[in-house]
Structures are given as C-alpha cells and as structure tokens.
N, C-alpha and C. Protein backbone atom coordinates (compact mmCIF):
# COMPACT_ATOMS: atom_id res chain seq x y z
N UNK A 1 -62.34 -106.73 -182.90
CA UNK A 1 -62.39 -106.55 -181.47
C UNK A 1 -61.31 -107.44 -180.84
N UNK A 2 -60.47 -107.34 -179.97
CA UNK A 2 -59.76 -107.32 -179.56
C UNK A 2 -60.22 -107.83 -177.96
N UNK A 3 -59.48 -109.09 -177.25
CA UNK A 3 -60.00 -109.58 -176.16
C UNK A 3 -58.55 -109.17 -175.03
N UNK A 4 -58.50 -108.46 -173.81
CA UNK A 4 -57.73 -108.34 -173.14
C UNK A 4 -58.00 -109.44 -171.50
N UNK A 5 -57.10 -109.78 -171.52
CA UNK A 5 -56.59 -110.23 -169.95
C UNK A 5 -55.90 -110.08 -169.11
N UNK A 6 -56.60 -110.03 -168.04
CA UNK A 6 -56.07 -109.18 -166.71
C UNK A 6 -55.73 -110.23 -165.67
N UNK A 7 -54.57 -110.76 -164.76
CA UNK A 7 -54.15 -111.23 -163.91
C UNK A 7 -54.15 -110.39 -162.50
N UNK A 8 -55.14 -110.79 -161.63
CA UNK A 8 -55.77 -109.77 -160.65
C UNK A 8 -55.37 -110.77 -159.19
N UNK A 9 -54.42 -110.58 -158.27
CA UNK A 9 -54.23 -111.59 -157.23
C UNK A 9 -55.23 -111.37 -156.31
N UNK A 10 -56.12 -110.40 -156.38
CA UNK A 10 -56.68 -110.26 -155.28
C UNK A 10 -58.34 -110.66 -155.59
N UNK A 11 -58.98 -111.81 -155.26
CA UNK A 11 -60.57 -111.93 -155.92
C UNK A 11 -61.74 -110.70 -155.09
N UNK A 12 -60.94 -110.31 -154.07
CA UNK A 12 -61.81 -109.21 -153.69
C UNK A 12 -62.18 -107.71 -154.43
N UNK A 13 -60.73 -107.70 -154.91
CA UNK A 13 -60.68 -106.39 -155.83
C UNK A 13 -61.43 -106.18 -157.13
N UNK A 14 -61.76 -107.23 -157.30
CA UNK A 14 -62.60 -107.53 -158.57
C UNK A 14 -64.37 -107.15 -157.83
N UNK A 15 -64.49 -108.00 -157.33
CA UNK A 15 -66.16 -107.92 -156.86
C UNK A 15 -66.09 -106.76 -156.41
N UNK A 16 -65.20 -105.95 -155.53
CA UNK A 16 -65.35 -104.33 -155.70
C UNK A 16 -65.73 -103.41 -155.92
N UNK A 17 -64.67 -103.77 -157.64
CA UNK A 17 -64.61 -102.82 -158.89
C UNK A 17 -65.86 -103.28 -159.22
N UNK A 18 -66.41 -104.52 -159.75
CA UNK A 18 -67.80 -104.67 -159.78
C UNK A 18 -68.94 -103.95 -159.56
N UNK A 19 -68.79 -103.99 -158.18
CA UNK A 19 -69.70 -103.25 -157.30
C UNK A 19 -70.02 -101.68 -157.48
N UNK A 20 -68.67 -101.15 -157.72
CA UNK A 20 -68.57 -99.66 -157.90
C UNK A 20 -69.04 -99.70 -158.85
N UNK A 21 -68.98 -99.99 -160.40
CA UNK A 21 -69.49 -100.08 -161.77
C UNK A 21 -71.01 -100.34 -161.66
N UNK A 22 -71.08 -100.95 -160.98
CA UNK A 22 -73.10 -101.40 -160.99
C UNK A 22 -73.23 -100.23 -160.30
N UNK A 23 -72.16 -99.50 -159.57
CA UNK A 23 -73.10 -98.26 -158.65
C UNK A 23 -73.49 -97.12 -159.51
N UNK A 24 -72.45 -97.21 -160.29
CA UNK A 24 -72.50 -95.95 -161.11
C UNK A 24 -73.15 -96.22 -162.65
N UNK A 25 -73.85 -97.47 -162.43
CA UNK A 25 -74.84 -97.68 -163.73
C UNK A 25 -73.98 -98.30 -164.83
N UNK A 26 -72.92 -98.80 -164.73
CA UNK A 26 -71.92 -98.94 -165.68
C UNK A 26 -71.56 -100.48 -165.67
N UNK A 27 -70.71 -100.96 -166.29
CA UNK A 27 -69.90 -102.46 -166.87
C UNK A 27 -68.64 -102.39 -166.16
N UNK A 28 -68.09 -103.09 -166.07
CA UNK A 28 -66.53 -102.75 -165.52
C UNK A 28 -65.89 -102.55 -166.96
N UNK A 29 -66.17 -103.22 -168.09
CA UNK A 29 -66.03 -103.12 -169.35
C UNK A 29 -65.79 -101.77 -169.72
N UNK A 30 -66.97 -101.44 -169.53
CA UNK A 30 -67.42 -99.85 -170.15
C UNK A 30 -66.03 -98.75 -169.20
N UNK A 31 -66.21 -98.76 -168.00
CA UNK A 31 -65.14 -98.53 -167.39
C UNK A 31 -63.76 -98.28 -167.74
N UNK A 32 -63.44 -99.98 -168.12
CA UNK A 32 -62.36 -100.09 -168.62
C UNK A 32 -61.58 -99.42 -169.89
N UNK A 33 -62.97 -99.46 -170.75
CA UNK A 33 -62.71 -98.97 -171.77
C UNK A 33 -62.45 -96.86 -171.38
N UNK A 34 -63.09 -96.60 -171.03
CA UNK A 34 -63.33 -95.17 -170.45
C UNK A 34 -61.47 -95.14 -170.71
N UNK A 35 -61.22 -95.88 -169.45
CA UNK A 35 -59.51 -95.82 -168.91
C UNK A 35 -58.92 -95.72 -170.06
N UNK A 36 -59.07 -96.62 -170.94
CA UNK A 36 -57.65 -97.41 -171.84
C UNK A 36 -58.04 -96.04 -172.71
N UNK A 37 -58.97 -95.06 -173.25
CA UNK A 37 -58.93 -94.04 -173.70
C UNK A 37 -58.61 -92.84 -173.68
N UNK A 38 -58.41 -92.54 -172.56
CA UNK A 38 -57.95 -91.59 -171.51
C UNK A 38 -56.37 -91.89 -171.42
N UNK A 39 -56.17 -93.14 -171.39
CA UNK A 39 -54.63 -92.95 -171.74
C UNK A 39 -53.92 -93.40 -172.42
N UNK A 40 -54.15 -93.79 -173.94
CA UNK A 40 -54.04 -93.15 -174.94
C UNK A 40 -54.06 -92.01 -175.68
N UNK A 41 -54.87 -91.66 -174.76
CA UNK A 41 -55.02 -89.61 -175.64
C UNK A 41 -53.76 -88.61 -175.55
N UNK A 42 -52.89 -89.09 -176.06
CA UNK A 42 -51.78 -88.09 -176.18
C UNK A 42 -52.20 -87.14 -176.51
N UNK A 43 -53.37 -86.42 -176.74
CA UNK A 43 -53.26 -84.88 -177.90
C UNK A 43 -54.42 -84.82 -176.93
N UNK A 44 -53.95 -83.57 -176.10
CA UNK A 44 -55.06 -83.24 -175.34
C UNK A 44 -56.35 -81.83 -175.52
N UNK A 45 -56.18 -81.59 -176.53
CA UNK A 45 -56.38 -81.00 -177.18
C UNK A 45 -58.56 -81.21 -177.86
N UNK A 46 -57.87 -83.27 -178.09
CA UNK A 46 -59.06 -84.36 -178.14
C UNK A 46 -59.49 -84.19 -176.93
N UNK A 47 -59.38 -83.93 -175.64
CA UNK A 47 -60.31 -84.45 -174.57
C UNK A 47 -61.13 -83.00 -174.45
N UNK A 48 -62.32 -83.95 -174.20
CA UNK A 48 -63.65 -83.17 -174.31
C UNK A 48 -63.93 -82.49 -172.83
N UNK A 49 -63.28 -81.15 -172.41
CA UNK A 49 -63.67 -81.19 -170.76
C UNK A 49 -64.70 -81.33 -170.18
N UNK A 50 -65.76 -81.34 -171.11
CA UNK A 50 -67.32 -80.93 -170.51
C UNK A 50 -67.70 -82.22 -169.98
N UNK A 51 -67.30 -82.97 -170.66
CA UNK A 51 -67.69 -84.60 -171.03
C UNK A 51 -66.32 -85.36 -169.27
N UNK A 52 -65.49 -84.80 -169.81
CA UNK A 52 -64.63 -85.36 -168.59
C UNK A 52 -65.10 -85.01 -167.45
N UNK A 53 -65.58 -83.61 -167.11
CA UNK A 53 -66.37 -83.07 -165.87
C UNK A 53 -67.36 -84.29 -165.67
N UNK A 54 -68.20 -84.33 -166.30
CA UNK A 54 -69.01 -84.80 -165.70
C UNK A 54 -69.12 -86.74 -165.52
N UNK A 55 -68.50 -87.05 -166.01
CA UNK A 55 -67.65 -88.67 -165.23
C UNK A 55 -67.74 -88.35 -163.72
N UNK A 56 -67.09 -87.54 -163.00
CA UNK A 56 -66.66 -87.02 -161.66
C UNK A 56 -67.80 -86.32 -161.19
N UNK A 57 -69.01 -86.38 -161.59
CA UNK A 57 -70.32 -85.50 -160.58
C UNK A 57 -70.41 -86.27 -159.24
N UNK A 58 -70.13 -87.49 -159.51
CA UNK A 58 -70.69 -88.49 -158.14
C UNK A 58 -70.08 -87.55 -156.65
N UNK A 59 -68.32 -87.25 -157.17
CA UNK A 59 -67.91 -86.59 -156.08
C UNK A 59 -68.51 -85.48 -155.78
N UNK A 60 -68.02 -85.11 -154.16
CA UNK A 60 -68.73 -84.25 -153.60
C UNK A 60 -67.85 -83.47 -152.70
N UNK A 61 -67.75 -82.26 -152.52
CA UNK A 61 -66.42 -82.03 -151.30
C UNK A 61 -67.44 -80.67 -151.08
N UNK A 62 -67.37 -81.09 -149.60
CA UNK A 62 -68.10 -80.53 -148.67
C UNK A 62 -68.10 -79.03 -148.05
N UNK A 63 -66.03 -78.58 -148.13
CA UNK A 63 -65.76 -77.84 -147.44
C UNK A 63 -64.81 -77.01 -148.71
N UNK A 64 -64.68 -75.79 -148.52
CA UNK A 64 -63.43 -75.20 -149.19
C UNK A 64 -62.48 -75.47 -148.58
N UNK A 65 -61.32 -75.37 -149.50
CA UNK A 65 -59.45 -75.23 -148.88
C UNK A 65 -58.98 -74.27 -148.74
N UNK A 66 -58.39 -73.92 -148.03
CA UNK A 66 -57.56 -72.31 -147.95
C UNK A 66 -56.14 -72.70 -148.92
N UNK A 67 -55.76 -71.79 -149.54
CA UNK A 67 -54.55 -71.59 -150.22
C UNK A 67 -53.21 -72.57 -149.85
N UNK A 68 -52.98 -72.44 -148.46
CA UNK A 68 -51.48 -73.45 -147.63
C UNK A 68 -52.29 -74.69 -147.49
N UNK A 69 -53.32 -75.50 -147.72
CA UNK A 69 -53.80 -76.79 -148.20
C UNK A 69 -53.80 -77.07 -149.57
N UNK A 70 -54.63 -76.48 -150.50
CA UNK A 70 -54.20 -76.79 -151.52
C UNK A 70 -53.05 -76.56 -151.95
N UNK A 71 -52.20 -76.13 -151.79
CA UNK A 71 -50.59 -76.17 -152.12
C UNK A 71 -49.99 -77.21 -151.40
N UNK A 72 -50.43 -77.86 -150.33
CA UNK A 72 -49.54 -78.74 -149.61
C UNK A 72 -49.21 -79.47 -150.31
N UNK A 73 -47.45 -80.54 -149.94
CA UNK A 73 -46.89 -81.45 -150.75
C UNK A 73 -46.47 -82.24 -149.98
C-alpha cells in the first residue's frame, strides 16, 4: 500500500470535500480512490457503465433541453 500526499492551500476545501463524502456515505479516501481509477483506465472497454451510472444517481435535472442547448458551446 502505497501512502499519497496532497498539498491543499485552501483548509476550507478539505472540510468540504469531507462533508460531501460523509453525504454520500463515503471516505474522502474511498472517493479518492474511485478518481485515481477512473483515470487510469485507459481501456475503456474495462469501465463498467452500469456501475458508473449509478455513482451519479444523487443528481437530478429537473427539466429537459431542447436540441440548440444541448449543443451550446
């Protein structure tokens, strides 16, 4: 196992990320780890969509987009 360190200037951004992680039942750890896997995965082929969907249930979007929104740049 392998110990990483993070240089973070901001002490708010931390209690945060914290915060969000306890919201969602999680570690910032566990989190972290989520990330550093996700991008590593060159071969996408490995990512599991079912499994990636549902990371993202929390979101919620309320309204549909018409076509000239979702295309906007």
């Amino acid at each position: 196992m392998k110990n990483v360190t993070f240089r973070v200037e901001d002490d708010k951004l931390i209690e945060k990320a914290r915060l969000k992680a306890r919201s969602l039942n999680r570690s910032l750890n566990d989190l972290f780890l989520d990330w550093l896997k996700t991008l590593s995965n060159d071969n996408s082929k490995n990512l599991n969509y079912e499994e990636y969907i549902s990371k993202f249930k929390h979101i919620k979007i309320d309204r549909t987009f018409s076509r000239n929104e979702m295309n906007e740049r």
